[in-house]
N, C-alpha and C. Protein backbone atom coordinates (compact mmCIF):
# COMPACT_ATOMS: atom_id res chain seq x y z
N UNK A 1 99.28 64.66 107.26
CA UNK A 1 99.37 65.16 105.92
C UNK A 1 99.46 66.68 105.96
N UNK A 2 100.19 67.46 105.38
CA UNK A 2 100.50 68.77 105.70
C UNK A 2 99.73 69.09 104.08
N UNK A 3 99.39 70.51 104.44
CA UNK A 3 98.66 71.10 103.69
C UNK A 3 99.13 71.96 102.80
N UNK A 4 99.29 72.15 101.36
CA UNK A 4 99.87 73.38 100.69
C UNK A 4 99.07 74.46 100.54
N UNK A 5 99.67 75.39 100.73
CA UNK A 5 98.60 76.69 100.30
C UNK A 5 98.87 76.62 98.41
N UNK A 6 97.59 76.53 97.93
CA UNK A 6 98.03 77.49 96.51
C UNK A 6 98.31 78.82 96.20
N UNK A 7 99.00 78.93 95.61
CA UNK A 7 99.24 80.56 94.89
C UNK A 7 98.61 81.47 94.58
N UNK A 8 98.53 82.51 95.12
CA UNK A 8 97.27 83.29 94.63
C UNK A 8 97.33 83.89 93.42
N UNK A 9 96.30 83.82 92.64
CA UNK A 9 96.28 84.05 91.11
C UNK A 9 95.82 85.74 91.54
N UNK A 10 96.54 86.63 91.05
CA UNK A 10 96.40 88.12 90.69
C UNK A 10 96.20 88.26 89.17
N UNK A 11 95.13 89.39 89.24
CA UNK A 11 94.69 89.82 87.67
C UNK A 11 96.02 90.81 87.49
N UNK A 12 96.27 91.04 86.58
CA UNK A 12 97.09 92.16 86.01
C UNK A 12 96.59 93.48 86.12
N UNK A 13 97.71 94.80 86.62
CA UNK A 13 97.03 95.87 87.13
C UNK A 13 97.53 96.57 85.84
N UNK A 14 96.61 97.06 84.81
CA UNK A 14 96.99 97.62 83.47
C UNK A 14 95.80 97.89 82.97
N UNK A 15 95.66 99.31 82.42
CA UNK A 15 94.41 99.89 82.08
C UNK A 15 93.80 98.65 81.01
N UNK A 16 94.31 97.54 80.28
CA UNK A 16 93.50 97.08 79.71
C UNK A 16 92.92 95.85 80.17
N UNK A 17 93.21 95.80 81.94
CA UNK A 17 92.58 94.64 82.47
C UNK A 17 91.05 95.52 83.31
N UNK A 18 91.44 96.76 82.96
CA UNK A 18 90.11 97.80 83.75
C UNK A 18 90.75 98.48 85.11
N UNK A 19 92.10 98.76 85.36
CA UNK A 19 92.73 99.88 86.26
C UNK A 19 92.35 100.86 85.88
N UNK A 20 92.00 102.15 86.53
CA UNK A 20 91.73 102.70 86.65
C UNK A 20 93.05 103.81 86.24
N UNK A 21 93.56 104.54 85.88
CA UNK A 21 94.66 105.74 85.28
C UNK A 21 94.78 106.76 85.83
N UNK A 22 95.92 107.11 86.57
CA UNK A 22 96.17 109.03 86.81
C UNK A 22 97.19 108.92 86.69
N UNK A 23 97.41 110.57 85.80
CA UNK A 23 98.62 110.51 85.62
C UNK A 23 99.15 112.06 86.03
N UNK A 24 100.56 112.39 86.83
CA UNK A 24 101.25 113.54 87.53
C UNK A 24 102.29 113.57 86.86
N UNK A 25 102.35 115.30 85.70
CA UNK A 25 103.68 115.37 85.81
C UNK A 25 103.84 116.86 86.27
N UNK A 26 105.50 116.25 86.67
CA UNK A 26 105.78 117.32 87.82
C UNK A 26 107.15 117.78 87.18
N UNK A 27 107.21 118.94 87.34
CA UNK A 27 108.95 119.43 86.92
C UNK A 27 110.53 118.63 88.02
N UNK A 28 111.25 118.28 87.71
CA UNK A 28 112.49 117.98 88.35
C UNK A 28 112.96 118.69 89.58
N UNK A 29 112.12 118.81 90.56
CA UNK A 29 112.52 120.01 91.49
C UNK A 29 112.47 118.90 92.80
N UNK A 30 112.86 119.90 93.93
CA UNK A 30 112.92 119.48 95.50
C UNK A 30 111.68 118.96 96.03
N UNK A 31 110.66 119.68 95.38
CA UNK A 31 109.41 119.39 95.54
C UNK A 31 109.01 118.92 95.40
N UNK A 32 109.18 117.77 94.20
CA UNK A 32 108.62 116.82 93.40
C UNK A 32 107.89 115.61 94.65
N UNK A 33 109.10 115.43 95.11
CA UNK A 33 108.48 114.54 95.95
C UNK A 33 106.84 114.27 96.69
N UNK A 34 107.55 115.50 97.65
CA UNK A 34 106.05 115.90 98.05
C UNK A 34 105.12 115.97 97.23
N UNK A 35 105.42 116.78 96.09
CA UNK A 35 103.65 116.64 95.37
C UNK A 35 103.34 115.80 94.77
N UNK A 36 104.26 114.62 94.34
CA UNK A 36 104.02 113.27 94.57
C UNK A 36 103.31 112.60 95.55
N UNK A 37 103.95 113.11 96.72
CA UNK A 37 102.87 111.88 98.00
C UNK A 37 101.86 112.74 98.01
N UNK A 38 101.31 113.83 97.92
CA UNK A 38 100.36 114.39 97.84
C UNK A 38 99.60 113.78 97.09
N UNK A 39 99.63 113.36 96.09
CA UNK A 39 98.90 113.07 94.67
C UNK A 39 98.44 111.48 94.89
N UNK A 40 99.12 111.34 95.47
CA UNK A 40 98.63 109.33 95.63
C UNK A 40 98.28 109.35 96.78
N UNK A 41 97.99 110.38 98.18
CA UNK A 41 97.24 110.32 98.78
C UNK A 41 95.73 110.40 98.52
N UNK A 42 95.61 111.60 97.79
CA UNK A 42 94.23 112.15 96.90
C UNK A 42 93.78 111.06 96.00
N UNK A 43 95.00 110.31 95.55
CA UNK A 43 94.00 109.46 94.22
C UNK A 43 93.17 108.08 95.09
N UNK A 44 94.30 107.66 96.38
CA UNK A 44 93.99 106.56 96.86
C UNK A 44 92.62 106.37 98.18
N UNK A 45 92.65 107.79 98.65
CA UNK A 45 91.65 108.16 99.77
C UNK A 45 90.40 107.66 99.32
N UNK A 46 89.66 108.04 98.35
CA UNK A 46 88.59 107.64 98.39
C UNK A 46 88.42 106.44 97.70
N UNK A 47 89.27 105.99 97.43
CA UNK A 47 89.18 104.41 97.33
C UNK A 47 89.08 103.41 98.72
N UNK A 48 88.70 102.06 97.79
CA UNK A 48 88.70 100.62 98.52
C UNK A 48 90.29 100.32 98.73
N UNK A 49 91.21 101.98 98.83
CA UNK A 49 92.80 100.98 98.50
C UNK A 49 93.40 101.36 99.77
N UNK A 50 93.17 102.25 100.62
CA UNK A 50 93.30 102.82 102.47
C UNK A 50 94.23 101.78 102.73
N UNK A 51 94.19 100.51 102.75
CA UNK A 51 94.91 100.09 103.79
C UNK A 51 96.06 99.55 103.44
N UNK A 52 96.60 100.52 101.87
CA UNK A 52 97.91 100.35 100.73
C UNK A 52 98.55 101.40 101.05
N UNK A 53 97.74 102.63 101.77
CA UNK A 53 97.74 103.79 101.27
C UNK A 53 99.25 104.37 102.33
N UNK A 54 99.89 104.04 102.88
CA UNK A 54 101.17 104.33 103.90
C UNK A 54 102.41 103.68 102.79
N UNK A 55 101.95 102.42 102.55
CA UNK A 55 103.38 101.80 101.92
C UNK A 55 103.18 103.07 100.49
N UNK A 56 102.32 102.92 99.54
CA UNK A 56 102.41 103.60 98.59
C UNK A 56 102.97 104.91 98.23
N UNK A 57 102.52 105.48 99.35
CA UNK A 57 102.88 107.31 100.06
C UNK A 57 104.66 106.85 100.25
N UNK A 58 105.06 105.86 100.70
CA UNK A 58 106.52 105.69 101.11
C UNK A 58 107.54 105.30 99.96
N UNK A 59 106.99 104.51 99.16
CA UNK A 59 107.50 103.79 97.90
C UNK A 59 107.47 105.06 96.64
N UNK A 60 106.29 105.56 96.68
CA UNK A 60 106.28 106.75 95.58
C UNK A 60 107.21 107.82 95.91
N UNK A 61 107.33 108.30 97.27
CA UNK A 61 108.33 109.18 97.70
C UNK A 61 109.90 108.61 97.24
N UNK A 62 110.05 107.61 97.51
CA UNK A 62 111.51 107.13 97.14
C UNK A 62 111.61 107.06 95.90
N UNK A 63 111.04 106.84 95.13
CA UNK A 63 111.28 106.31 93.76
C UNK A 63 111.57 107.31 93.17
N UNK A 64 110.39 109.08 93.43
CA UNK A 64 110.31 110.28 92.98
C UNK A 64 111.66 110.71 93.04
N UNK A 65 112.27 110.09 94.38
CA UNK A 65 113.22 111.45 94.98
C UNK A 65 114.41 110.63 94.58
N UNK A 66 114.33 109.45 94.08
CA UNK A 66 115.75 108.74 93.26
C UNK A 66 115.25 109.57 91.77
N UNK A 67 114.28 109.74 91.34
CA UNK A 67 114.67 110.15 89.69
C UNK A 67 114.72 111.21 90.03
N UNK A 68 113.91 112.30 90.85
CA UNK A 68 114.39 113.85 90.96
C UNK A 68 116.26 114.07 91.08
N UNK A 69 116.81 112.57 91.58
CA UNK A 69 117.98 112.95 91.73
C UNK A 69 119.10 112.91 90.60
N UNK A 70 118.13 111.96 89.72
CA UNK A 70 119.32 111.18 88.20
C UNK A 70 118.33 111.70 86.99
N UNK A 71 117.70 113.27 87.13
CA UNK A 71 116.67 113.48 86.22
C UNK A 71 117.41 115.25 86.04
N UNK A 72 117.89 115.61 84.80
CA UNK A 72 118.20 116.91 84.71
C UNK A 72 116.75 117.74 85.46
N UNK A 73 117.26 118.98 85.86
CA UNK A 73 116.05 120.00 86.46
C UNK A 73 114.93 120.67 84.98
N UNK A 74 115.87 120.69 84.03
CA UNK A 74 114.90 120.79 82.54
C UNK A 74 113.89 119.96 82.72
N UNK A 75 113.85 118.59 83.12
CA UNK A 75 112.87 117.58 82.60
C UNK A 75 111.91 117.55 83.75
N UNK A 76 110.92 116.68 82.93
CA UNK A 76 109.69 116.62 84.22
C UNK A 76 109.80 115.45 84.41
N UNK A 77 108.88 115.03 85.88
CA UNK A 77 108.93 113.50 86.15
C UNK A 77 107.12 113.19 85.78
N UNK A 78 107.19 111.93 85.31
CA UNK A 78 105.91 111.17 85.29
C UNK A 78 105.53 110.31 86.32
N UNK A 79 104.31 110.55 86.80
CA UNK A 79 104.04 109.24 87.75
C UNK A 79 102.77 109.17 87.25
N UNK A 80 102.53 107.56 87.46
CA UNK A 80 101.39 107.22 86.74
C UNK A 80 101.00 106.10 87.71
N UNK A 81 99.45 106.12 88.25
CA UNK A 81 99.15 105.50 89.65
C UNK A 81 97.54 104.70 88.41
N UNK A 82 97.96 103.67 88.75
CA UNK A 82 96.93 102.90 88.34
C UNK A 82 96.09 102.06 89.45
N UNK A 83 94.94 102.03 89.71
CA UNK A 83 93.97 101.58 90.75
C UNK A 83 92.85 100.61 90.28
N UNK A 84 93.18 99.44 90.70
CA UNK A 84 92.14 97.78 90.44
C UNK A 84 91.50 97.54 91.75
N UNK A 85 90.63 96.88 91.98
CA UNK A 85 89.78 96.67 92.93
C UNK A 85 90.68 95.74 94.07
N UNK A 86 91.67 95.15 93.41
CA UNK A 86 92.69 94.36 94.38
C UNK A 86 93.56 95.06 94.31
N UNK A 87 94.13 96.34 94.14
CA UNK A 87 95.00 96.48 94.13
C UNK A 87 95.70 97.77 93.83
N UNK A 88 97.48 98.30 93.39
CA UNK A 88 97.28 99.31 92.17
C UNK A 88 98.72 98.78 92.29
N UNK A 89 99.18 100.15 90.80
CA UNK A 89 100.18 99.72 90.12
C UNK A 89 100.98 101.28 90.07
N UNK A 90 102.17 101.63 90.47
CA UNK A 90 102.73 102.99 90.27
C UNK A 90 103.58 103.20 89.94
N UNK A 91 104.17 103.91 88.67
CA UNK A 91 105.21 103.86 88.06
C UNK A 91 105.90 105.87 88.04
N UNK A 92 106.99 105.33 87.96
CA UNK A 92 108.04 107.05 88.23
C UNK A 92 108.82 106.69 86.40
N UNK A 93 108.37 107.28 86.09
CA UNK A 93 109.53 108.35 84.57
C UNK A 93 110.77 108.29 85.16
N UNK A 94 111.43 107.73 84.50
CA UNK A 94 112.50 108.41 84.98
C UNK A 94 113.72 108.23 83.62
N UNK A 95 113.97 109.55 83.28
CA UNK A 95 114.86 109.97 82.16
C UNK A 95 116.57 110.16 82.27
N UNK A 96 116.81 109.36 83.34
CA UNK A 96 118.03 109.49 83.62
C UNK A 96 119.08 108.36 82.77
N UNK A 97 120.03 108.89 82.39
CA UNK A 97 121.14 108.35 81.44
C UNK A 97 121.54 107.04 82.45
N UNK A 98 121.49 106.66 83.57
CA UNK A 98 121.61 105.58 84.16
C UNK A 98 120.45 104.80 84.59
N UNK A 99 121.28 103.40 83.80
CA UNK A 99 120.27 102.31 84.14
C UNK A 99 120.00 101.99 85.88
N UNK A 100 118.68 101.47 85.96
CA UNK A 100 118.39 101.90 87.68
C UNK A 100 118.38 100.14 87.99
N UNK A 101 119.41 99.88 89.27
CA UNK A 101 119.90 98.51 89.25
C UNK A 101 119.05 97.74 90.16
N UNK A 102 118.86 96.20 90.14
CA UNK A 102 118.40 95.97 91.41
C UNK A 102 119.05 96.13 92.56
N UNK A 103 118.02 95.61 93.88
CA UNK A 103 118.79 96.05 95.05
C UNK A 103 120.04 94.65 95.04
N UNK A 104 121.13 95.44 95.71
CA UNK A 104 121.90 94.29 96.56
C UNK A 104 122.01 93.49 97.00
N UNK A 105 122.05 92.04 96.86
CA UNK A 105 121.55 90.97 97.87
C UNK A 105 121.19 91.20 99.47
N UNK A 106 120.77 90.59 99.93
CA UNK A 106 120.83 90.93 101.66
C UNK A 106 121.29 90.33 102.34
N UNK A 107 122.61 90.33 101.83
CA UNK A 107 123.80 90.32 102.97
C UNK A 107 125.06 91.07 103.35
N UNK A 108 124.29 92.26 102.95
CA UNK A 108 124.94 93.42 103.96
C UNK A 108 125.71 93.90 102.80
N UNK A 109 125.74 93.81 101.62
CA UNK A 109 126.66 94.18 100.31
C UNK A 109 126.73 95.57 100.35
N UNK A 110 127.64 96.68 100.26
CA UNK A 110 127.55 98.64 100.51
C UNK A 110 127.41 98.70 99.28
N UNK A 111 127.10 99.96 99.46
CA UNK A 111 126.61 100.92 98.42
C UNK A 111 125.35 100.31 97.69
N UNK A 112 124.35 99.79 98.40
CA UNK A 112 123.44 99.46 97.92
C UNK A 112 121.70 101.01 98.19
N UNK A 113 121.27 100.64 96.98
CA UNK A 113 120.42 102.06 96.63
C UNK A 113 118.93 101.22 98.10
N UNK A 114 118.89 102.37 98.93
CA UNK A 114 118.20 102.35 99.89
C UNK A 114 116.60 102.33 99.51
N UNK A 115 116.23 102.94 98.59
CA UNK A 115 115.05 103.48 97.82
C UNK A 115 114.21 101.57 97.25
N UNK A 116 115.80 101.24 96.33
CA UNK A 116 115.40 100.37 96.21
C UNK A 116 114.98 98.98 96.49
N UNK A 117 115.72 98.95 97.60
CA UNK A 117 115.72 97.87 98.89
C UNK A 117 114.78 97.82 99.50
N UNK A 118 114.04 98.81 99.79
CA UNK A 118 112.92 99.00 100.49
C UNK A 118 111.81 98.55 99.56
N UNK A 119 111.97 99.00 98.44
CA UNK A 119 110.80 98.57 97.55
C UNK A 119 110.99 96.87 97.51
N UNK A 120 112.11 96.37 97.04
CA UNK A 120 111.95 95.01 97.26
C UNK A 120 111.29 94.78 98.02
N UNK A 121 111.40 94.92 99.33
CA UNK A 121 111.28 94.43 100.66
C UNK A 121 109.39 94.79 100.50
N UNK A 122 108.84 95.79 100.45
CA UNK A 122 107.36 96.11 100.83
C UNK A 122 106.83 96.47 99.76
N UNK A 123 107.23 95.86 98.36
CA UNK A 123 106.25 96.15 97.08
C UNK A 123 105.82 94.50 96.99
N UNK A 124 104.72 93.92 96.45
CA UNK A 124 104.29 92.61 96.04
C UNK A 124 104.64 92.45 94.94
N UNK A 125 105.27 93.44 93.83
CA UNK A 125 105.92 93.16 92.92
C UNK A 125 106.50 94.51 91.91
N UNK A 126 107.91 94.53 91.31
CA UNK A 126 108.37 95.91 91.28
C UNK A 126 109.16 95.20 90.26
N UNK A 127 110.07 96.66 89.36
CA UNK A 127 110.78 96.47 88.40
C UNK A 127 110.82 97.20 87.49
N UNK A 128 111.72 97.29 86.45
CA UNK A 128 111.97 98.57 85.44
C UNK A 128 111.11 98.22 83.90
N UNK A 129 110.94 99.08 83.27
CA UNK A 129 110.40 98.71 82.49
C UNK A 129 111.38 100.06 81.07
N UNK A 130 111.68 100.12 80.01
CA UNK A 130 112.44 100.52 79.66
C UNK A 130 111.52 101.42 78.68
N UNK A 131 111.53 102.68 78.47
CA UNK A 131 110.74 104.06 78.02
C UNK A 131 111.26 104.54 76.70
N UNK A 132 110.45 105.02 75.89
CA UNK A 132 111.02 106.05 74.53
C UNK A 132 112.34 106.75 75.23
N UNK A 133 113.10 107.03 73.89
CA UNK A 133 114.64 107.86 74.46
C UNK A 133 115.88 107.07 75.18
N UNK A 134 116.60 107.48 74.76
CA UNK A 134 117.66 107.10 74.67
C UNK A 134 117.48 106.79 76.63
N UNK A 135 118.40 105.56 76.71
CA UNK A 135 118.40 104.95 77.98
C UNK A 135 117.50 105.21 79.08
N UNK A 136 116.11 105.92 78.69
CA UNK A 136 115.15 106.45 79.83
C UNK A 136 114.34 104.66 80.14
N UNK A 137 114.09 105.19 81.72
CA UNK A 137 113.57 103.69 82.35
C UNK A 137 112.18 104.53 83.33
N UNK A 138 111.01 103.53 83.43
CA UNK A 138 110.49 103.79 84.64
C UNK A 138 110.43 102.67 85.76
N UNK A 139 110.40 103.47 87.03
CA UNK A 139 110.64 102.21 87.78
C UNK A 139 109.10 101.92 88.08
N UNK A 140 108.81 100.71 88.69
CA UNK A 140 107.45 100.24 88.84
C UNK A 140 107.29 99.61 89.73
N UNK A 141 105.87 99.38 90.50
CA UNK A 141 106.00 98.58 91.57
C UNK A 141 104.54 98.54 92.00
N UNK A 142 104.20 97.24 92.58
CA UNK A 142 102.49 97.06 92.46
C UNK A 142 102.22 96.34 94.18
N UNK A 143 101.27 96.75 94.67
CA UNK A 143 100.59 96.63 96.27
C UNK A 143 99.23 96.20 96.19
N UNK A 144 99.02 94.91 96.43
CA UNK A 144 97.85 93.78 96.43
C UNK A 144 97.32 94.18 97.62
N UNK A 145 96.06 94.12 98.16
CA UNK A 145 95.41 94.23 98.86
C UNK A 145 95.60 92.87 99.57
N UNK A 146 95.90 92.57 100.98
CA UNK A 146 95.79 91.37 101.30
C UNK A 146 96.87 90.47 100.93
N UNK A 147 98.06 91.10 100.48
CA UNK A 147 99.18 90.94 99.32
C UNK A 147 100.75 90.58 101.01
């Protein structure tokens, strides 16, 4: 008799399930990035979240440095790092006049967005969510502990 695993039931990572909130905004610059991974290093260190804390630093960098790229230099970027005891949740602003697509199937399809492929691949769960203003999106993406 073979055995099924059940599904693991995850709480929802959203300040009104009790995440925890920070929020970075940063101007549209070269820099952004970095003081992005800076910032979710600091929020995540002294947490129970350490052993998220590489993919997150990698996923926030990409995401930053795709809207620093489709984000006029006028505007600022938002990142907003939410932290649950299983988990967190991190989302990038992003005010760019283009809708941000999924990745490519994986079978080798070009011109597929690298940033976002990767997030498929090492987020437990990701996706756009659509913002005040005309065609603005943030992208999102959440890392389970044990996930």
């Amino acid at each position: 008799m073979q055995s099924q695993a059940a599904p693991v039931t995850r709480a929802p990572i959203h300040v009104s399930t009790g995440a925890r909130p920070y929020l970075l905004t940063a101007p549209s610059e070269p820099t952004a990035p970095k003081t992005a991974r800076d910032f979710v290093r600091a929020v995540l260190r002294p947490t129970g979240l350490g052993a998220l804390l590489d993919t997150a630093v990698l996923l926030t960098s990409e995401a930053v440095t795709r809207c620093h790229l489709h984000t006029p230099r006028s505007a600022d970027i938002l990142l907003r790092v939410l932290t649950a005891g299983h988990g967190l949740r991190i989302s990038v602003h992003d005010t760019a006049p283009v809708r941000i697509p999924r990745p490519a199937p994986p079978d080798g399809e070009q011109g597929a967005d690298h940033g976002l492929l990767l997030t498929g691949h090492l987020a437990d769960a990701w996706g756009t969510t659509p913002c005040e203003g005309p065609r603005a999106t943030s992208l999102w993406f959440e890392l389970y502990l044990g996930g």
